[in-house]
PDB file of N, CA and C in Angstrom:
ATOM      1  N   UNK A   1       0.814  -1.189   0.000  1.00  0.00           N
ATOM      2  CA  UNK A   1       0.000   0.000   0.000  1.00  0.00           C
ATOM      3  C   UNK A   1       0.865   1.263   0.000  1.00  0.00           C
ATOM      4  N   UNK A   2       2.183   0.942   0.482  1.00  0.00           N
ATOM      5  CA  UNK A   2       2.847   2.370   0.406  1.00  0.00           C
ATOM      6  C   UNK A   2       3.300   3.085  -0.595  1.00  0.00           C
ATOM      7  N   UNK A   3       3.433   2.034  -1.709  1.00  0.00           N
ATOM      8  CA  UNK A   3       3.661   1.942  -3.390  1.00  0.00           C
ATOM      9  C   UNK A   3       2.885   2.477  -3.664  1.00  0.00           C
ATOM     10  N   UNK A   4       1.636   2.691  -3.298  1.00  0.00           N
ATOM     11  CA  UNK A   4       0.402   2.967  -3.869  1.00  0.00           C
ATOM     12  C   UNK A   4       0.284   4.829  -3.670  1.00  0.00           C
ATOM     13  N   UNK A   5       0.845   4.912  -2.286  1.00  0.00           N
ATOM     14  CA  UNK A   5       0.975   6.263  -1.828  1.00  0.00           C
ATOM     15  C   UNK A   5       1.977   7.273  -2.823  1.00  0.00           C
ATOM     16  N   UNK A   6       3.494   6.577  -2.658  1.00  0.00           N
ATOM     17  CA  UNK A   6       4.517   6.783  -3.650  1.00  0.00           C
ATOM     18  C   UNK A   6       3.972   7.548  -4.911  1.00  0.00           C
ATOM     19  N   UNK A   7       2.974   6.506  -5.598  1.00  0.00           N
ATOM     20  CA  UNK A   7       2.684   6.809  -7.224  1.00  0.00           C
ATOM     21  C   UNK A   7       1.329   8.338  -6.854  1.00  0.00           C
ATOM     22  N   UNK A   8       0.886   8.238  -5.765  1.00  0.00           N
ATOM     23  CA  UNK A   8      -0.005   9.485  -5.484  1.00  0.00           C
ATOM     24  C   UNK A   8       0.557  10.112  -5.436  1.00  0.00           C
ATOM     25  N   UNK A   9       1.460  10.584  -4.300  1.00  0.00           N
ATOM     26  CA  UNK A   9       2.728  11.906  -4.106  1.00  0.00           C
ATOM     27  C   UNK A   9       3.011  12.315  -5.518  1.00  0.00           C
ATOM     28  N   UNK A  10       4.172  11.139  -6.561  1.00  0.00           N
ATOM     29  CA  UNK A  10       4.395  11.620  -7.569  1.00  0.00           C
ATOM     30  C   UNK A  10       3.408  12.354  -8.596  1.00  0.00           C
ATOM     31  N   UNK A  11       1.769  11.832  -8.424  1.00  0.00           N
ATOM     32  CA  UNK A  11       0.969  12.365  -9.655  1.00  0.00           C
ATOM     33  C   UNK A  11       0.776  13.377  -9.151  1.00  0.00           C
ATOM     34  N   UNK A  12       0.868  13.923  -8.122  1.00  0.00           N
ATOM     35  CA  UNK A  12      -0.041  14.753  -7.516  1.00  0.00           C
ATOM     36  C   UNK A  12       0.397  16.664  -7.906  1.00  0.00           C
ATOM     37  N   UNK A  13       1.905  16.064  -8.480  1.00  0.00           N
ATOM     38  CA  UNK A  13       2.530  17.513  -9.204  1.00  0.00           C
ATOM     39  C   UNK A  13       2.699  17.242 -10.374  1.00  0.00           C
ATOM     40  N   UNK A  14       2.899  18.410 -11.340  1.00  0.00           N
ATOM     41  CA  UNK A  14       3.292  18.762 -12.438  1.00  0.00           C
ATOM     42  C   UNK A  14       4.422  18.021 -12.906  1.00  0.00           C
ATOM     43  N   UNK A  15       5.017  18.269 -12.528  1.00  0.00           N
ATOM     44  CA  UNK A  15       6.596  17.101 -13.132  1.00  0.00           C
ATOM     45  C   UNK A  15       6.467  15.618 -12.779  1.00  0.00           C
ATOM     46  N   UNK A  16       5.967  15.579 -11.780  1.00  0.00           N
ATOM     47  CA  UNK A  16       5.241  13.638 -11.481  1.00  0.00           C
ATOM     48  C   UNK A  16       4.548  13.443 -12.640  1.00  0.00           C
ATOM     49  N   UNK A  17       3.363  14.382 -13.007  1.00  0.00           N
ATOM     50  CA  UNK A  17       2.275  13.753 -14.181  1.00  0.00           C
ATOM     51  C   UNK A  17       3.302  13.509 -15.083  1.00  0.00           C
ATOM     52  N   UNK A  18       3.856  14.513 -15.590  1.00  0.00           N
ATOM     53  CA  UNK A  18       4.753  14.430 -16.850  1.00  0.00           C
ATOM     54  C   UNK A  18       5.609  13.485 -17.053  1.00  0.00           C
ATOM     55  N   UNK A  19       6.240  13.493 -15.927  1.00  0.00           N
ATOM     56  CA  UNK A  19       7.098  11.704 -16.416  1.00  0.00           C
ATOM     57  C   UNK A  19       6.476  10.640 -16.214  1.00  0.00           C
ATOM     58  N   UNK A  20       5.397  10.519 -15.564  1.00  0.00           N
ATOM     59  CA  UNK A  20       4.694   9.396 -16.246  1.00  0.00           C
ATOM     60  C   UNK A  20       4.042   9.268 -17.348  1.00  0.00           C
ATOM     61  N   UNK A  21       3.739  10.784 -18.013  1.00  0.00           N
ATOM     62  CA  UNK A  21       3.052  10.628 -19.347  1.00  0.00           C
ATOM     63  C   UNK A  21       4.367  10.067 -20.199  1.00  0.00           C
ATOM     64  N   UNK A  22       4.838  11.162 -19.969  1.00  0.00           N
ATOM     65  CA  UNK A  22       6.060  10.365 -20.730  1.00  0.00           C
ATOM     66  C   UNK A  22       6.668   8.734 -20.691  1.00  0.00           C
ATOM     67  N   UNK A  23       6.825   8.493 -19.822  1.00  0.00           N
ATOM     68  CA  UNK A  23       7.201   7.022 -19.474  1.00  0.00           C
ATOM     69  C   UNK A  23       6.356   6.252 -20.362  1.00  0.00           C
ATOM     70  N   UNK A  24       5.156   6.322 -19.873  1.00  0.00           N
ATOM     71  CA  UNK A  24       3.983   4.930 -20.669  1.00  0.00           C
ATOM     72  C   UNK A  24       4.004   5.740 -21.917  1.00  0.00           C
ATOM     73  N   UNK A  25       4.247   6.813 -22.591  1.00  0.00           N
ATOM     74  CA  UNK A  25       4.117   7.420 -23.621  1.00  0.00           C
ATOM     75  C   UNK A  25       5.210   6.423 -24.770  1.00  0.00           C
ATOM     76  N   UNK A  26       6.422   6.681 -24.282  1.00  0.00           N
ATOM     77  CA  UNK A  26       7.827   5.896 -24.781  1.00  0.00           C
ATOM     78  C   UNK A  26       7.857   4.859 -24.624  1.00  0.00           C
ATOM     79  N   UNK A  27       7.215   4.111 -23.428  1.00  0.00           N
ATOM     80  CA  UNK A  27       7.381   2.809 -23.782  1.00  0.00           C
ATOM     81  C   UNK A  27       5.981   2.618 -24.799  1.00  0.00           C
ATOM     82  N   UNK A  28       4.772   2.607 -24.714  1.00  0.00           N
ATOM     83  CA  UNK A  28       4.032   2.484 -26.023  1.00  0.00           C
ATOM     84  C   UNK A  28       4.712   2.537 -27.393  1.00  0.00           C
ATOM     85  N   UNK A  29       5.363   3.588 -27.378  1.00  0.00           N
ATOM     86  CA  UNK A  29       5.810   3.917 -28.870  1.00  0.00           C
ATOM     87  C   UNK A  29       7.340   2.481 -29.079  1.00  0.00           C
ATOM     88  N   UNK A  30       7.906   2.088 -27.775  1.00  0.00           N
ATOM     89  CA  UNK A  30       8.996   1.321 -28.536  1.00  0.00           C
ATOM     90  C   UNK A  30       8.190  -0.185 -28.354  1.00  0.00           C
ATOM     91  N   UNK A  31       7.163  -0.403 -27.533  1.00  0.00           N
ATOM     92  CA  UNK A  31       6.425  -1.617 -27.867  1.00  0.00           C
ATOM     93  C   UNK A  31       5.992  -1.458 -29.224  1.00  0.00           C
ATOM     94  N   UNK A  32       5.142  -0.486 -29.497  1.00  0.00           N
ATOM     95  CA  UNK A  32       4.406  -0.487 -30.753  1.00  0.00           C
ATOM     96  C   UNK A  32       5.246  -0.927 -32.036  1.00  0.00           C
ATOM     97  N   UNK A  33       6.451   0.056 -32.134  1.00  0.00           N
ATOM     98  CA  UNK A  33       7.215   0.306 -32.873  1.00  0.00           C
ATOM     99  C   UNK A  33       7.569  -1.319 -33.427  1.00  0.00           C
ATOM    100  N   UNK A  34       8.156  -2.034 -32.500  1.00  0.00           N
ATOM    101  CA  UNK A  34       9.055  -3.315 -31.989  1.00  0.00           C
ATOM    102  C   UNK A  34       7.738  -4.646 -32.980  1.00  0.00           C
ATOM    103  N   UNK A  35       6.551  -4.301 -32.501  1.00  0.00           N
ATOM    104  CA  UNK A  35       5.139  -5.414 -33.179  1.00  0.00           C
ATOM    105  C   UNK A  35       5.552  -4.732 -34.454  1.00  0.00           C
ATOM    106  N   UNK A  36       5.100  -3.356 -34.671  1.00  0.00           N
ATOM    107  CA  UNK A  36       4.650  -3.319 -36.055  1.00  0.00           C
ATOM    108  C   UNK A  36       6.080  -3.914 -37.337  1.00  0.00           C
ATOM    109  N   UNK A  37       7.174  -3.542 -36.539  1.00  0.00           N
ATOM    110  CA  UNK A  37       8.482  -4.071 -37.441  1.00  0.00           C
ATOM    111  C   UNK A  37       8.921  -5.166 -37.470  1.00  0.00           C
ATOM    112  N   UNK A  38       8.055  -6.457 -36.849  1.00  0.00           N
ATOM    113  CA  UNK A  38       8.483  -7.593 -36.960  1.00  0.00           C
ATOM    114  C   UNK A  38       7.326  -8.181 -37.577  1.00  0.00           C
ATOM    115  N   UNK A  39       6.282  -7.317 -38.088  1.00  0.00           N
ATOM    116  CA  UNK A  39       5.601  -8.108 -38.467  1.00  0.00           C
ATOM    117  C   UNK A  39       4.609  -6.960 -40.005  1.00  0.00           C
ATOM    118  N   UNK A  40       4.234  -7.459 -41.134  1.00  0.00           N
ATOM    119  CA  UNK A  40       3.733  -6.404 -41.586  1.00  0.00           C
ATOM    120  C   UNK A  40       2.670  -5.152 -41.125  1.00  0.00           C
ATOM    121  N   UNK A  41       2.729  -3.672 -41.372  1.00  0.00           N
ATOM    122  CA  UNK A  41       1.548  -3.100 -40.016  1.00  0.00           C
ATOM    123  C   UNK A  41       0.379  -3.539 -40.207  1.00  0.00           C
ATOM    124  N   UNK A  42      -0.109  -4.411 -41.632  1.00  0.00           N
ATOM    125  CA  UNK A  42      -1.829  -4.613 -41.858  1.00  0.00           C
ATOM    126  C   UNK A  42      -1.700  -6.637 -40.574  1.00  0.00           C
ATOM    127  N   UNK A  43      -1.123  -6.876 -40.373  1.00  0.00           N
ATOM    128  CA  UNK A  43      -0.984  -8.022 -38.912  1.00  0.00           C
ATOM    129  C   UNK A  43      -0.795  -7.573 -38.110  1.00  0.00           C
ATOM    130  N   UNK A  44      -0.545  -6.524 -37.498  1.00  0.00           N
ATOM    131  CA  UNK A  44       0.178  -5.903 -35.995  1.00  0.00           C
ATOM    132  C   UNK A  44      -0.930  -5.054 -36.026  1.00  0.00           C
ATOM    133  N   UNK A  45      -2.362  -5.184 -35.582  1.00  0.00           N
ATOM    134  CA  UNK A  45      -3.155  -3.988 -34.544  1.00  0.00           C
ATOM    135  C   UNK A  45      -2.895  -3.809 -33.904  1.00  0.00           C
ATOM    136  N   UNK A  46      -2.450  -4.756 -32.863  1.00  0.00           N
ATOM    137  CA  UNK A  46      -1.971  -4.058 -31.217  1.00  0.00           C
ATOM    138  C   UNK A  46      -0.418  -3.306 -31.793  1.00  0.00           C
ATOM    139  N   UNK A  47       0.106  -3.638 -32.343  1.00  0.00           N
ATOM    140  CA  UNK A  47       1.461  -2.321 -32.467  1.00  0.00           C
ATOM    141  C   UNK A  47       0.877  -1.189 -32.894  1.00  0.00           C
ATOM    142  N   UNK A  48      -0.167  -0.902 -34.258  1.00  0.00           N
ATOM    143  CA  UNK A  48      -0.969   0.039 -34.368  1.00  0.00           C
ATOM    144  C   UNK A  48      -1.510   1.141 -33.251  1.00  0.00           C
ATOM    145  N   UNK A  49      -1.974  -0.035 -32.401  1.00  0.00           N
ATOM    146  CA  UNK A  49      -2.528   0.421 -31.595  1.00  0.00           C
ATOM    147  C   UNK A  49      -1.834   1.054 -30.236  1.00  0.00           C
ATOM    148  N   UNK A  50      -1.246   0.544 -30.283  1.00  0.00           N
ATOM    149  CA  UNK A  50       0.436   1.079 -28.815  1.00  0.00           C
ATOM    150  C   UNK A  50       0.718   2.722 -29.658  1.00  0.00           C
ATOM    151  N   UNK A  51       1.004   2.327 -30.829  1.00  0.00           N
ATOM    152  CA  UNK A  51       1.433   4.041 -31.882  1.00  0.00           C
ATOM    153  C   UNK A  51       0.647   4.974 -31.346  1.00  0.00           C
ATOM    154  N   UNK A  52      -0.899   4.162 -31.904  1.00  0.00           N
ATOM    155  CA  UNK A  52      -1.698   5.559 -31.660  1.00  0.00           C
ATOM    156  C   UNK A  52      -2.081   6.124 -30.312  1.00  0.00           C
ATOM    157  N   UNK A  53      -2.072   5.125 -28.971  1.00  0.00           N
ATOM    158  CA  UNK A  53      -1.958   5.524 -27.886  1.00  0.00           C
ATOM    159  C   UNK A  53      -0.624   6.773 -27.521  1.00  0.00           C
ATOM    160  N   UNK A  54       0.398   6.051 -28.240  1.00  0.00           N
ATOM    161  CA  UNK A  54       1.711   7.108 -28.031  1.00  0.00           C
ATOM    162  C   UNK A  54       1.491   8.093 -28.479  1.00  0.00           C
ATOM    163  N   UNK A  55       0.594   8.629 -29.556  1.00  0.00           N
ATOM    164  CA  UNK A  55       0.905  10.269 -30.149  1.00  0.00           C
ATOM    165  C   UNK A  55      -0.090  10.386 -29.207  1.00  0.00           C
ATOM    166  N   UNK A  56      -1.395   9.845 -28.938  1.00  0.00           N
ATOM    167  CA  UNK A  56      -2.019  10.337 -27.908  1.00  0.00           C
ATOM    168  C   UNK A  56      -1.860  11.385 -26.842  1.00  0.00           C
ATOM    169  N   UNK A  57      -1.187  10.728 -25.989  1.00  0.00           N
ATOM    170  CA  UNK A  57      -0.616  10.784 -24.723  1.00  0.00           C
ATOM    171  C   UNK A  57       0.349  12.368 -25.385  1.00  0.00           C
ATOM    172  N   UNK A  58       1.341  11.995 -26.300  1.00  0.00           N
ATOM    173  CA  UNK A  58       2.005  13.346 -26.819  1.00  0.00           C
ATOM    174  C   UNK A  58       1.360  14.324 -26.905  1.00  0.00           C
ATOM    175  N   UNK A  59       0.095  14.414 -27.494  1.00  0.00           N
ATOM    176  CA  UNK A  59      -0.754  15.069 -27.304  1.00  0.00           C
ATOM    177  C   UNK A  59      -0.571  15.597 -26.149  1.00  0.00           C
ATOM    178  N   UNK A  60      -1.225  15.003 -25.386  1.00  0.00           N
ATOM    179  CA  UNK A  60      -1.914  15.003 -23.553  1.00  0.00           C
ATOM    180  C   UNK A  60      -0.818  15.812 -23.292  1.00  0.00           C
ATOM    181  N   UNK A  61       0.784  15.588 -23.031  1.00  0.00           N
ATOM    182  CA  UNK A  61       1.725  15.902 -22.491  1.00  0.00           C
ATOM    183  C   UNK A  61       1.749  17.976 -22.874  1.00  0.00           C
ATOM    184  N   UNK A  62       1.604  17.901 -24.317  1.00  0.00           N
ATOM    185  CA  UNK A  62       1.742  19.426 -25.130  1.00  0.00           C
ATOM    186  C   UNK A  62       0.488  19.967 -24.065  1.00  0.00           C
ATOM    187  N   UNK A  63      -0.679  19.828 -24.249  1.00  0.00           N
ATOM    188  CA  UNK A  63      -1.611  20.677 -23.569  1.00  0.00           C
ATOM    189  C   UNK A  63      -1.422  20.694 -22.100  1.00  0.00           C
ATOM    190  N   UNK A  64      -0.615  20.120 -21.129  1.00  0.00           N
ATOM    191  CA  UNK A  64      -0.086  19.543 -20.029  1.00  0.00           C
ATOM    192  C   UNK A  64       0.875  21.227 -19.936  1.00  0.00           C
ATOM    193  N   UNK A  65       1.807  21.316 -20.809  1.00  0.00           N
ATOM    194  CA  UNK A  65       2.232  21.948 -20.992  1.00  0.00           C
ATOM    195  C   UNK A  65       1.990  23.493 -21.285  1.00  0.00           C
ATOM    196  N   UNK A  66       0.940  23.638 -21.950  1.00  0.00           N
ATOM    197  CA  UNK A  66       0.232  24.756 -22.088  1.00  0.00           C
ATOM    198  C   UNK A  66      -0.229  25.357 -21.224  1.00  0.00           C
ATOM    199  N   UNK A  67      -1.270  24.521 -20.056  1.00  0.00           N
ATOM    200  CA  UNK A  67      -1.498  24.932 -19.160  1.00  0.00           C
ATOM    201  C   UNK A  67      -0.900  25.059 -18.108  1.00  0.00           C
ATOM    202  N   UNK A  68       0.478  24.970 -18.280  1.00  0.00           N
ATOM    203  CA  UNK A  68       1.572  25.197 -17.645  1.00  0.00           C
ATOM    204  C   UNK A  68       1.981  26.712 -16.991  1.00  0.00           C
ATOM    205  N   UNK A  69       1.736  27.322 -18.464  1.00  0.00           N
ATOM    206  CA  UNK A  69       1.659  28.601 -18.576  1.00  0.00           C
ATOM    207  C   UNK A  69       0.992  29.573 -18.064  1.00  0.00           C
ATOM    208  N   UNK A  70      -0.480  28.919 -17.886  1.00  0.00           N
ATOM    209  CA  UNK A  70      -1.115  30.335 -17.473  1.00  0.00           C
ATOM    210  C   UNK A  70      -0.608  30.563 -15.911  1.00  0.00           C
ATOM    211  N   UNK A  71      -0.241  29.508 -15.419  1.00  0.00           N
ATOM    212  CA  UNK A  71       0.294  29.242 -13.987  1.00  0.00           C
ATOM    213  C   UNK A  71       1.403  30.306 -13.909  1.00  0.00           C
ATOM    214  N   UNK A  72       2.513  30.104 -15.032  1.00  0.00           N
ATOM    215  CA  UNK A  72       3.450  30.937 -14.683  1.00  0.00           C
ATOM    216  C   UNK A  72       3.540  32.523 -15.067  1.00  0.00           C
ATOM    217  N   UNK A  73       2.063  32.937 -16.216  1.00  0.00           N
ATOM    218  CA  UNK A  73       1.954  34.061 -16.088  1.00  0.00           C
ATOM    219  C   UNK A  73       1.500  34.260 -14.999  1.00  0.00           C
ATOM    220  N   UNK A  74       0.944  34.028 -14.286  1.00  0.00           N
ATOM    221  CA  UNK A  74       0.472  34.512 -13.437  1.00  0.00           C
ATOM    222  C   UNK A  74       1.108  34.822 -11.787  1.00  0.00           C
ATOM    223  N   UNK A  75       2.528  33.799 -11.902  1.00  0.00           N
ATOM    224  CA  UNK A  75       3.557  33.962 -11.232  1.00  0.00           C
ATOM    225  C   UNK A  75       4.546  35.433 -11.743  1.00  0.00           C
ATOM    226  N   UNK A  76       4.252  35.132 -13.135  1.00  0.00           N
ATOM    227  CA  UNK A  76       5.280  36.424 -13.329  1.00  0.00           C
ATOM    228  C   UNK A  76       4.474  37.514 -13.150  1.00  0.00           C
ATOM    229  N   UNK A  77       3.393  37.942 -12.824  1.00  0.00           N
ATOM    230  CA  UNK A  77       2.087  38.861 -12.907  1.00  0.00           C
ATOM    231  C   UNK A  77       2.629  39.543 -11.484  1.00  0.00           C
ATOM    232  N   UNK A  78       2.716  38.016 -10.816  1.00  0.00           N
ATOM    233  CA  UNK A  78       3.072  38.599  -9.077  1.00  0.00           C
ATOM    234  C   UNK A  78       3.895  39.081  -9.025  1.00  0.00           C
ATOM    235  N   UNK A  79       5.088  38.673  -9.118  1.00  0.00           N
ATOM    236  CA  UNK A  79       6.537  38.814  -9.194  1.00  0.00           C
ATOM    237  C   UNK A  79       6.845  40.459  -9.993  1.00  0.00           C
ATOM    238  N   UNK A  80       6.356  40.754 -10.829  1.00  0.00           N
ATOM    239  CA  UNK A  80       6.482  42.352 -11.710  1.00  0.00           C
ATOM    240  C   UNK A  80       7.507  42.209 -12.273  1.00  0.00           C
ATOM    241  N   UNK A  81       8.048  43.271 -12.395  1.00  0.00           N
ATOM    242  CA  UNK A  81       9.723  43.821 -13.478  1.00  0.00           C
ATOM    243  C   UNK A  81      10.593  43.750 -12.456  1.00  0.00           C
ATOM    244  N   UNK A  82      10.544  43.949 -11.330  1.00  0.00           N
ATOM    245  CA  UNK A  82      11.802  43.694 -10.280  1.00  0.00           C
ATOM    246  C   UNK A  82      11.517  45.244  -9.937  1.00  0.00           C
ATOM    247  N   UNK A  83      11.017  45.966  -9.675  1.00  0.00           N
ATOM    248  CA  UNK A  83      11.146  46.979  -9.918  1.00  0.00           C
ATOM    249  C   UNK A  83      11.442  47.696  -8.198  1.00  0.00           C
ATOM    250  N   UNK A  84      10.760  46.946  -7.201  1.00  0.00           N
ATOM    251  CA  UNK A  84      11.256  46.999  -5.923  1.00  0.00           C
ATOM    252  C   UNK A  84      12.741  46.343  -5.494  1.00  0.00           C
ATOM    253  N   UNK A  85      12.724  45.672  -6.032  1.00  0.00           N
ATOM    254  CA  UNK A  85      14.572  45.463  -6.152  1.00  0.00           C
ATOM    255  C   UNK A  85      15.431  46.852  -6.075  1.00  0.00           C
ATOM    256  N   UNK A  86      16.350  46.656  -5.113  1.00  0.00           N
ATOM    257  CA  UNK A  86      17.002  47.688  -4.221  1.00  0.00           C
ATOM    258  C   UNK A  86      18.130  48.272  -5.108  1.00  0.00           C
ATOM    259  N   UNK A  87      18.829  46.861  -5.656  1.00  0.00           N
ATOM    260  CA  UNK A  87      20.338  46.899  -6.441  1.00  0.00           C
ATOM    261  C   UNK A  87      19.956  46.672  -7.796  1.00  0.00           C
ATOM    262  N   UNK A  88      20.238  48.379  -8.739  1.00  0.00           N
ATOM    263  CA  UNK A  88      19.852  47.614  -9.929  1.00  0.00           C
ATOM    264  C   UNK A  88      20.532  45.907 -11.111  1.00  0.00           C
ATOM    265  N   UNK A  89      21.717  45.537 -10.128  1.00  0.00           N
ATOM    266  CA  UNK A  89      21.857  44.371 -11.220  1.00  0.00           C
ATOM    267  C   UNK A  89      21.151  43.256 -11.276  1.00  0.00           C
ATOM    268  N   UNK A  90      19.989  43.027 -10.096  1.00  0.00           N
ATOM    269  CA  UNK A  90      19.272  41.790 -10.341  1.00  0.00           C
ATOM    270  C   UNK A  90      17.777  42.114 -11.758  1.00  0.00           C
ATOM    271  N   UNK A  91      17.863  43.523 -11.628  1.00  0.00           N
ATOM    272  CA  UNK A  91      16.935  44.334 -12.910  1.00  0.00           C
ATOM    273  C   UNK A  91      17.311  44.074 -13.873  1.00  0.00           C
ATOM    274  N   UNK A  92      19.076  44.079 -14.198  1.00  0.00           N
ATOM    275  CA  UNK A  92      19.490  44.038 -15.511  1.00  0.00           C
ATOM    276  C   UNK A  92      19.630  45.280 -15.308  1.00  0.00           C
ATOM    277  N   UNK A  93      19.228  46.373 -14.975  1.00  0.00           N
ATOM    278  CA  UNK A  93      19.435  48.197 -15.201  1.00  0.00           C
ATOM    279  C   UNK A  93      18.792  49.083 -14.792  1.00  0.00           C
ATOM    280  N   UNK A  94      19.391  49.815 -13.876  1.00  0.00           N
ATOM    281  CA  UNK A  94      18.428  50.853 -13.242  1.00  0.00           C
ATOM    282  C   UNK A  94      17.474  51.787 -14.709  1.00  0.00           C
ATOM    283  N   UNK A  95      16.685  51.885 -13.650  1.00  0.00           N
ATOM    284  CA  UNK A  95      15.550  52.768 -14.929  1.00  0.00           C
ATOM    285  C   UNK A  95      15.793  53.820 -15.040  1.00  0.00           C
ATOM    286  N   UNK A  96      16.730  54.749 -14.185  1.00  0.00           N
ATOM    287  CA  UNK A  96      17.131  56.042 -14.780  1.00  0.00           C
ATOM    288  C   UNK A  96      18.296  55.989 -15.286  1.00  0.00           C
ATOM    289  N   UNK A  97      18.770  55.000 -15.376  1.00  0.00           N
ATOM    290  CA  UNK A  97      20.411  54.942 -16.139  1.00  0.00           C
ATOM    291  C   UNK A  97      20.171  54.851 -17.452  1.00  0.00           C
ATOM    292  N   UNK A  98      21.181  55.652 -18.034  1.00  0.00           N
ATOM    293  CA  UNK A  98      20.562  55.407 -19.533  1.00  0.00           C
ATOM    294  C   UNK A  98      21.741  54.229 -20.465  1.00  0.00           C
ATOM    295  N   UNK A  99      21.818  53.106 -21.100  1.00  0.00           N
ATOM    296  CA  UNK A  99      22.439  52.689 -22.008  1.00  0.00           C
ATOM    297  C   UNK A  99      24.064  53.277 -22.408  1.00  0.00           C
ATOM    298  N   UNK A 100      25.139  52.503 -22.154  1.00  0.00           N
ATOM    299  CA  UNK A 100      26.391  53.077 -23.245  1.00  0.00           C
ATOM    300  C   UNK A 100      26.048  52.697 -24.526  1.00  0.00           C
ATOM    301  N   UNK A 101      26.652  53.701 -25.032  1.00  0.00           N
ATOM    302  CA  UNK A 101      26.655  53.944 -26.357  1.00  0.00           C
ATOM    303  C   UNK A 101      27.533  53.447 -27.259  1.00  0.00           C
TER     304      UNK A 101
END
């Protein structure tokens, strides 16, 4: 049962989901891959079928990803330009300094 906990903890974040999409993602695709090339693809459904689960999931992973984003606009939303930052080098440049030329 603690195995069981383990695989919760891991899903339960962003980078847990992802390597497991990934994981069963890659192995689908080198099972699939492995049927359909030992055998012609119109005999190999289940390799067919491992393929199309794999772009699947690729799928899954990209929009996984997308919504990745609004998360971190919205971190950078909080966060601002640095602009309370004391020392301008963590800014990159104080705002009244102007550029060398």
């Amino acid at each position: 049962m603690a195995a069981a906990g383990g695989l919760v903890a891991v899903l339960e974040t962003h980078r847990g989901r992802d390597r497991a999409v990934r994981t069963i993602c890659y192995g689908c695709q080198l099972a699939g891959g492995s049927l359909v090339a030992r055998r012609w693809p119109e005999e190999s459904p289940l390799g067919r079928s491992l393929l199309a689960v794999s772009a699947q999931l690729s799928h899954c992973r990209t929009v996984l990803r997308l919504f990745d984003d609004l998360s971190m606009l919205a971190y950078s939303r909080q966060y601002g330009l640095g602009l309370k930052v004391s020392s301008s080098y963590p800014r990159g440049q104080d705002q009244n300094s102007k550029r060398p030329e």
